[in-house]
C-alpha atoms as a PDB file:
ATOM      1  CA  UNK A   1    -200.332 -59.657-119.140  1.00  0.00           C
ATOM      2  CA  UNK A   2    -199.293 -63.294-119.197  1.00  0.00           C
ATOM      3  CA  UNK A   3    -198.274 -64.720-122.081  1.00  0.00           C
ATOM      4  CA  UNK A   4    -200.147 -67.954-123.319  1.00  0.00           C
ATOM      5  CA  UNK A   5    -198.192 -71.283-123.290  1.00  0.00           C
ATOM      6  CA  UNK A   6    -198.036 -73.466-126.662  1.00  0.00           C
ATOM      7  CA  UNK A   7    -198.346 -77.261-126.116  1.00  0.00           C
ATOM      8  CA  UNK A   8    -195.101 -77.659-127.917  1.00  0.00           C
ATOM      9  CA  UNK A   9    -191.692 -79.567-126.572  1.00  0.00           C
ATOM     10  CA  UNK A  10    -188.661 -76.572-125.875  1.00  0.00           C
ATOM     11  CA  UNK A  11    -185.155 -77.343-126.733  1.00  0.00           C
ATOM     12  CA  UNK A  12    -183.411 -75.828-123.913  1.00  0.00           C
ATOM     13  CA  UNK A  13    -184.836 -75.410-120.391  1.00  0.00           C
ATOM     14  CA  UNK A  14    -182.286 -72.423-119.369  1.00  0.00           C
ATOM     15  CA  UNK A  15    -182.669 -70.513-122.422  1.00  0.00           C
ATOM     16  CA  UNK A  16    -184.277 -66.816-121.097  1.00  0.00           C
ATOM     17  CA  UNK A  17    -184.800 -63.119-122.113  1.00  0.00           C
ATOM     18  CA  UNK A  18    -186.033 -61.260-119.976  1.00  0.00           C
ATOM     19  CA  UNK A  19    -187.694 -63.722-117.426  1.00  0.00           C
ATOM     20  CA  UNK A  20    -189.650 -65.266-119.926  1.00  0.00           C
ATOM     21  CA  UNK A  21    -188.506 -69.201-122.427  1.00  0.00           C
ATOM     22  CA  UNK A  22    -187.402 -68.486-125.860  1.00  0.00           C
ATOM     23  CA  UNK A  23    -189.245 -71.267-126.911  1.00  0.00           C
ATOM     24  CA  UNK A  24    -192.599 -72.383-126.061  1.00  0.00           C
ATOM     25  CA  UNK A  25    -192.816 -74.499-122.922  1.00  0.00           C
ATOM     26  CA  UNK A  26    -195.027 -77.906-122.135  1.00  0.00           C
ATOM     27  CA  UNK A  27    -196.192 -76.627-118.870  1.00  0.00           C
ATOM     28  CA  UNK A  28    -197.627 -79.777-118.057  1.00  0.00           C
ATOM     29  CA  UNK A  29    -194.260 -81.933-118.287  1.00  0.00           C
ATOM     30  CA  UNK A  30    -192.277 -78.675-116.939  1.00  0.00           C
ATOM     31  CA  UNK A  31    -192.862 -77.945-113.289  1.00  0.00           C
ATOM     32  CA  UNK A  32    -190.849 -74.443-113.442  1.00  0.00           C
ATOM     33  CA  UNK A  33    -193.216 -73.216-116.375  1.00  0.00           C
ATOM     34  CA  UNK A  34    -196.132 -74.233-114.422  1.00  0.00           C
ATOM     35  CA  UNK A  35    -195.024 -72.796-111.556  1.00  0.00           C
ATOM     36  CA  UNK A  36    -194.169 -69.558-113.804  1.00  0.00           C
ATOM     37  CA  UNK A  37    -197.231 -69.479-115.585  1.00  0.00           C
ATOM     38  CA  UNK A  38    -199.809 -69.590-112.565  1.00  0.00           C
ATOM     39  CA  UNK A  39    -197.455 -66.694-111.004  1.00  0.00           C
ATOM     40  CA  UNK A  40    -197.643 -64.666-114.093  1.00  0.00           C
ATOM     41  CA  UNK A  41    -201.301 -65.360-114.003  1.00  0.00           C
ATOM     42  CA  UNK A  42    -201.666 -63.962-110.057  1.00  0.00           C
ATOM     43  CA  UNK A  43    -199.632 -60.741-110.664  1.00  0.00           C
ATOM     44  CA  UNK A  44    -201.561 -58.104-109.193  1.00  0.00           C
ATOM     45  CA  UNK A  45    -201.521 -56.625-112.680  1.00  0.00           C
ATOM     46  CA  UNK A  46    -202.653 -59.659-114.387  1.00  0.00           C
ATOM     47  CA  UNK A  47    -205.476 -59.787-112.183  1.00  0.00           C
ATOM     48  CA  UNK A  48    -206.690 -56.347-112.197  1.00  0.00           C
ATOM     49  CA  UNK A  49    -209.092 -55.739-114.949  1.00  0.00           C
ATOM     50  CA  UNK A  50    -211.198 -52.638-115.678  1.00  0.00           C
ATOM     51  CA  UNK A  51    -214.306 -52.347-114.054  1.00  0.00           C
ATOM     52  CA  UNK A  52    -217.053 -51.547-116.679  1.00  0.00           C
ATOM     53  CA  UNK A  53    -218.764 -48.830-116.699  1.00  0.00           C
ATOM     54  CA  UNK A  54    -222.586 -48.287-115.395  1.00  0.00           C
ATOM     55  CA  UNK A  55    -225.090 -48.353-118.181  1.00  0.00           C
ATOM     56  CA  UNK A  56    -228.279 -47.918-117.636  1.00  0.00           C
ATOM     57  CA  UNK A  57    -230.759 -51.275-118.650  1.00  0.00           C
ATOM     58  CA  UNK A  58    -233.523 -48.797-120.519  1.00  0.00           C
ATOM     59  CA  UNK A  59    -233.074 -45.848-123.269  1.00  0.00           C
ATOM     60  CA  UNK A  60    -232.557 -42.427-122.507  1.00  0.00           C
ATOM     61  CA  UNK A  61    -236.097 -40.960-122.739  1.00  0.00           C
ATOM     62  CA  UNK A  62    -237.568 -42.631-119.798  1.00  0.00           C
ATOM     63  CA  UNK A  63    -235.576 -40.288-117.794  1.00  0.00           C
ATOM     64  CA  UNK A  64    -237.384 -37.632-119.584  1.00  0.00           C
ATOM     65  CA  UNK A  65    -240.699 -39.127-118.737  1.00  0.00           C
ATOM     66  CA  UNK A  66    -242.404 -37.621-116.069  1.00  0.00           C
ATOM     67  CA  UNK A  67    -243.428 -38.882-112.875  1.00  0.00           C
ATOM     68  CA  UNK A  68    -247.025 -39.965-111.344  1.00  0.00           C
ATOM     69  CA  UNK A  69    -248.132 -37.882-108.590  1.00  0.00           C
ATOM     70  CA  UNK A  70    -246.780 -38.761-105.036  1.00  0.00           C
ATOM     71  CA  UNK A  71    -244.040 -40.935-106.680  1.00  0.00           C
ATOM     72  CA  UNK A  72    -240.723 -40.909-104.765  1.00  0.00           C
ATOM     73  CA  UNK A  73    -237.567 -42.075-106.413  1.00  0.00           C
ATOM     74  CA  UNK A  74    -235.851 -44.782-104.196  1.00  0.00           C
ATOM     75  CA  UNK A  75    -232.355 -43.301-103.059  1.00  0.00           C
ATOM     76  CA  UNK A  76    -230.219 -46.640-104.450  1.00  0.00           C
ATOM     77  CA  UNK A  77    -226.974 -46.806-103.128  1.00  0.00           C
ATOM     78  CA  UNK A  78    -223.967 -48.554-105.547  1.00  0.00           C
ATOM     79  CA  UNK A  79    -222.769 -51.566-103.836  1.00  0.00           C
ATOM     80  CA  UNK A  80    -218.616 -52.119-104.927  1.00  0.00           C
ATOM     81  CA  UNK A  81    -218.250 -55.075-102.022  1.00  0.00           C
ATOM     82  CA  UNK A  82    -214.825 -53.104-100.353  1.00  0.00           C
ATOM     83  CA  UNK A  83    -217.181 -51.765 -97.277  1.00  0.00           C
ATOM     84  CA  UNK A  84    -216.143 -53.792 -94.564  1.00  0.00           C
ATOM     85  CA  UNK A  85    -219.136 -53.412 -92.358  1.00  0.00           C
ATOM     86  CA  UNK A  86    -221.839 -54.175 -94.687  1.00  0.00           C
ATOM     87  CA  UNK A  87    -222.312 -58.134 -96.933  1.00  0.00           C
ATOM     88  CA  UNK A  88    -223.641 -58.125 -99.970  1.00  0.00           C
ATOM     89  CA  UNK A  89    -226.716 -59.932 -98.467  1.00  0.00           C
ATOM     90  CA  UNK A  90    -227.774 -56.646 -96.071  1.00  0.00           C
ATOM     91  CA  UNK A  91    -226.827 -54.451 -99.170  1.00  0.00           C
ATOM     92  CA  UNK A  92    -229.901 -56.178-101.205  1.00  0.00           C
ATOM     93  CA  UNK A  93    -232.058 -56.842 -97.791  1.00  0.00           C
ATOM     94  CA  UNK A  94    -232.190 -52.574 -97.043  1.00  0.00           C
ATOM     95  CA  UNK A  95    -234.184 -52.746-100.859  1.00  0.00           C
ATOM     96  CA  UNK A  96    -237.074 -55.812 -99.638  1.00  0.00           C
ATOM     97  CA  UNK A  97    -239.782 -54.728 -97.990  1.00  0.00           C
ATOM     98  CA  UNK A  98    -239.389 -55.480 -94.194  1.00  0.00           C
ATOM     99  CA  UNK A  99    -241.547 -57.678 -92.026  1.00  0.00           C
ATOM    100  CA  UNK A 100    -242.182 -57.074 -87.970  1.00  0.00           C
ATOM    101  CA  UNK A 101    -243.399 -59.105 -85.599  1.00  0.00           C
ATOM    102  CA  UNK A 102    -246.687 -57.783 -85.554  1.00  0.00           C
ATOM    103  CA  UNK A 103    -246.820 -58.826 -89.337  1.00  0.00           C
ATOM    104  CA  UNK A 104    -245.994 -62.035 -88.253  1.00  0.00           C
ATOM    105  CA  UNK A 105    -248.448 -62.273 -85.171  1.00  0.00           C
ATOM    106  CA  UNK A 106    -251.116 -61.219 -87.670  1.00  0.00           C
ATOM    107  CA  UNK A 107    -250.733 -63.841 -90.236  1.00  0.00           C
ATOM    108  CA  UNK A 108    -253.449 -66.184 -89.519  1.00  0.00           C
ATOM    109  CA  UNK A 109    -254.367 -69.973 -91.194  1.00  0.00           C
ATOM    110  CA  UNK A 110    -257.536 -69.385 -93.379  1.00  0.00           C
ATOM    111  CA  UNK A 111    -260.152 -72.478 -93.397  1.00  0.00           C
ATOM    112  CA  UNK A 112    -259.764 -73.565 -96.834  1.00  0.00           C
ATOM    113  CA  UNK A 113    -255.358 -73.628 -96.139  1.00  0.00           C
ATOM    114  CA  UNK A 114    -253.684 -76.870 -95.074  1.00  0.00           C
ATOM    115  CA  UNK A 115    -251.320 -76.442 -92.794  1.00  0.00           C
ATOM    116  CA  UNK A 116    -247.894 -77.120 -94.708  1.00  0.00           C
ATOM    117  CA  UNK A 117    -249.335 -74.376 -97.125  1.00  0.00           C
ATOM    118  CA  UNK A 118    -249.627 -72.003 -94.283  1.00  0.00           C
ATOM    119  CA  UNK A 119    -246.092 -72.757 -92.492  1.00  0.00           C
ATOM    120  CA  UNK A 120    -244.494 -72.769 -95.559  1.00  0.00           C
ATOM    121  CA  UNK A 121    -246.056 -68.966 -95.808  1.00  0.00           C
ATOM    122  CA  UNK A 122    -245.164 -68.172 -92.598  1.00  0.00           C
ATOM    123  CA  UNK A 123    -241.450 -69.571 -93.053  1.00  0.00           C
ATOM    124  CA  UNK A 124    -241.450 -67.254 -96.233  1.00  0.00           C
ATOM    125  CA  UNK A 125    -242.501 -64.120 -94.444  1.00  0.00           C
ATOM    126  CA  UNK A 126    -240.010 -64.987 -90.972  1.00  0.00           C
ATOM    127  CA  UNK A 127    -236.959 -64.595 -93.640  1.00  0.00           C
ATOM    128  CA  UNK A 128    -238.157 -61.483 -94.800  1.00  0.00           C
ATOM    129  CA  UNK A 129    -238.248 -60.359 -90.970  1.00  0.00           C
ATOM    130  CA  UNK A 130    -234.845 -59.315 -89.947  1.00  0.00           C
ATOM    131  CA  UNK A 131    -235.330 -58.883 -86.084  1.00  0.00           C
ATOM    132  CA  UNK A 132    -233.302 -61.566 -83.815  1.00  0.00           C
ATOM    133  CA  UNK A 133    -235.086 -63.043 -82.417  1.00  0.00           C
ATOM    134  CA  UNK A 134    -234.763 -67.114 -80.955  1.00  0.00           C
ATOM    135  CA  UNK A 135    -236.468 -70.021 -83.135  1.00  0.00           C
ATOM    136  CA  UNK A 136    -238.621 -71.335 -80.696  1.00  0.00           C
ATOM    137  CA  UNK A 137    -240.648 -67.785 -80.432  1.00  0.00           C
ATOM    138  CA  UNK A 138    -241.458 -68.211 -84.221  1.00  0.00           C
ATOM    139  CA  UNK A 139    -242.450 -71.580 -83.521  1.00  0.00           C
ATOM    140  CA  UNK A 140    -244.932 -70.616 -81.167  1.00  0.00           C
ATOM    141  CA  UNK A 141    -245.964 -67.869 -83.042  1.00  0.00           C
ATOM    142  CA  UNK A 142    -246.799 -70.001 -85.751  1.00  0.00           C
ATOM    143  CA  UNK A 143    -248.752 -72.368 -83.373  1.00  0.00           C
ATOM    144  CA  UNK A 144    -250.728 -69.722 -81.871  1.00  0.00           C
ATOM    145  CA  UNK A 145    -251.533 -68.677 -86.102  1.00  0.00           C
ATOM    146  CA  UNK A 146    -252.961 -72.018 -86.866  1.00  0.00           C
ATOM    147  CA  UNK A 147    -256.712 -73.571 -87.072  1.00  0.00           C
ATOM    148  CA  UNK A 148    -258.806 -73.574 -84.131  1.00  0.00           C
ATOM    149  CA  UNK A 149    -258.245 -77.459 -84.278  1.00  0.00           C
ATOM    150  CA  UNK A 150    -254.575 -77.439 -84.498  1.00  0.00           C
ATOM    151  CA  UNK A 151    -254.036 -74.982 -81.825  1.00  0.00           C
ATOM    152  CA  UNK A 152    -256.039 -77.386 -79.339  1.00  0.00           C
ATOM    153  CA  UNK A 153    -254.633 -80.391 -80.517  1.00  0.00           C
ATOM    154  CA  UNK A 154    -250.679 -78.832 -80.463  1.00  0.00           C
ATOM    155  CA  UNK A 155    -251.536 -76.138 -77.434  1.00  0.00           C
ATOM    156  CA  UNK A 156    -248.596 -76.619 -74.800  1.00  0.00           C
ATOM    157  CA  UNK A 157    -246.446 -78.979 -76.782  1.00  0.00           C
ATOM    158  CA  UNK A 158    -243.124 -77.638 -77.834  1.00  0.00           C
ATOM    159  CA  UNK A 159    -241.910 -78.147 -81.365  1.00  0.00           C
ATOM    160  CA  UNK A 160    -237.932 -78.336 -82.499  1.00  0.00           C
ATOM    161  CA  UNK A 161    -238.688 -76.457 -85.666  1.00  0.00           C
ATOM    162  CA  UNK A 162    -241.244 -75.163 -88.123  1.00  0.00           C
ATOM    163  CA  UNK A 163    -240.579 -78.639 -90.258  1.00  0.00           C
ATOM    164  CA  UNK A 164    -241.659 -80.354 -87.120  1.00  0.00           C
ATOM    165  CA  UNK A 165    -244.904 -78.088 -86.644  1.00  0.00           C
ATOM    166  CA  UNK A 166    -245.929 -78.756 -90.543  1.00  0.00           C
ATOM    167  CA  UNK A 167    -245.033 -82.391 -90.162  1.00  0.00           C
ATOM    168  CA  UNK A 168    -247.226 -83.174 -87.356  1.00  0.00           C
ATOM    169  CA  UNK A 169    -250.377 -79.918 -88.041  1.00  0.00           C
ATOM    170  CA  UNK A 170    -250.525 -82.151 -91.485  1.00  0.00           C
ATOM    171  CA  UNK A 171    -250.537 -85.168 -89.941  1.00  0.00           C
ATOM    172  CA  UNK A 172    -252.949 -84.571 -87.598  1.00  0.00           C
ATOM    173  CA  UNK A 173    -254.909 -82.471 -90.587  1.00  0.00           C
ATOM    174  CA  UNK A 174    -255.300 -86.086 -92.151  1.00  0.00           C
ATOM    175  CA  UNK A 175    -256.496 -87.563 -89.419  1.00  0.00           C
ATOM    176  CA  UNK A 176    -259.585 -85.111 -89.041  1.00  0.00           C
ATOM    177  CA  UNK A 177    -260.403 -85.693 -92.365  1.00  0.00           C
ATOM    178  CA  UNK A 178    -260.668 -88.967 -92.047  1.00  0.00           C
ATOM    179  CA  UNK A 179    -262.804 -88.657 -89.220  1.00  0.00           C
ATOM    180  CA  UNK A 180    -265.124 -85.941 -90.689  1.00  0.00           C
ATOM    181  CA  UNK A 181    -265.965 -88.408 -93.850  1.00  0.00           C
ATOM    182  CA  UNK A 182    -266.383 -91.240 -91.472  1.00  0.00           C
ATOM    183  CA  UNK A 183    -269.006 -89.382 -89.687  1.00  0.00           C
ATOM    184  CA  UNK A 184    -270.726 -88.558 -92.983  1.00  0.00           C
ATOM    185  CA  UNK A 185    -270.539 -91.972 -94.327  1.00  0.00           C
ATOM    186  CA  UNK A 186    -272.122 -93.460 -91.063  1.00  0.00           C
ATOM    187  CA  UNK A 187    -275.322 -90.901 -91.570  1.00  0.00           C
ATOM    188  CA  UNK A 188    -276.427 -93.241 -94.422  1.00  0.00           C
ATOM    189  CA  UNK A 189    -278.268 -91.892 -97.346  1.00  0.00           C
ATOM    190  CA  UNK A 190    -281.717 -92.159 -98.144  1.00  0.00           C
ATOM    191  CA  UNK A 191    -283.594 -92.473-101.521  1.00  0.00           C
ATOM    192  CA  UNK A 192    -287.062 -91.491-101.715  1.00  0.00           C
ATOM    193  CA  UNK A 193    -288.747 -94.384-103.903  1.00  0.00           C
ATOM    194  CA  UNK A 194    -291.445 -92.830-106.039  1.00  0.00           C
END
């Protein structure tokens, strides 16, 4: 274990026992004692600490409890990192529920949804989906999910990304509006005069 460096001046600089300064070194003004002090700080040794112990987060008893009917334990797996084959990031993914295509194909854009609310729910759902599969296919799966407005409007154009899609569905979401009051507004209204 290294041994922590006063900020002190020494009086000697060859003055050793047993590798180490009798007197405490400046290790900033000292390029040898800096040089020995971040090796004696990368020993394998030095480095190696204990690995605590698993505890379990709750008491005792709820072990005990029993379970509900049809309950299945999930089969968890500890995760120390040294597995070559797997990342930390497919270690937690096998725990989230998975998403398929046909999940995705069946998301639809409800009437009362805007459509950056609705990509932004169907970008959510495409990370949880872990199939490759090429951008542009989401894209048009998306398109093909949207209003029966949008999907005229955008049907056969080709989008660079979902950001693109939402940019110009909400866009174009506006600009209905717009015309939809105008077309009220230009119906009039009319008072009955008593």
């Amino acid at each position: 274990m290294p041994i922590p460096y006063r900020m002190e001046q020494r009086a000697e600089h060859n003055q050793r026992e047993l590798g180490r300064n009798l007197h405490p070194v400046n290790a900033l003004n000292d390029m040898g004692a800096l040089q020995r002090m971040i090796r004696e700080m990368m020993e394998p040794e030095a480095r190696r600490g204990k690995r605590p112990t698993y505890k379990k987060p709750y008491p005792a008893y709820i072990d005990q409890m029993p379970l509900s009917p049809g309950f299945k334990v999930p089969n968890f797996t500890l995760f120390n990192g040294e597995y070559i084959h797997a990342s930390s990031v497919e270690h937690i993914g096998r725990f989230s529920p998975e998403v398929t295509i046909s999940d995705l194909a069946a998301l639809k854009q409800s009437e009362d949804e805007s459509a950056q609310d609705f990509i932004t729910r169907f970008r959510k759902l495409k990370m949880k989906c872990w199939i490759p599969m090429e951008d542009r296919h989401f894209i048009q799966m998306a398109q093909t999910d949207l209003k029966i407005s949008l999907r005229r409007r955008f049907d056969g154009m080709l989008f660079g990304d979902l950001v693109e899609l939402a940019d110009k569905a909400s866009k174009y979401e506006v600009l209905l509006r717009e015309e939809q009051q105008k077309r009220n507004s230009s119906k009039g209204t009319y008072y009955k005069t008593e």
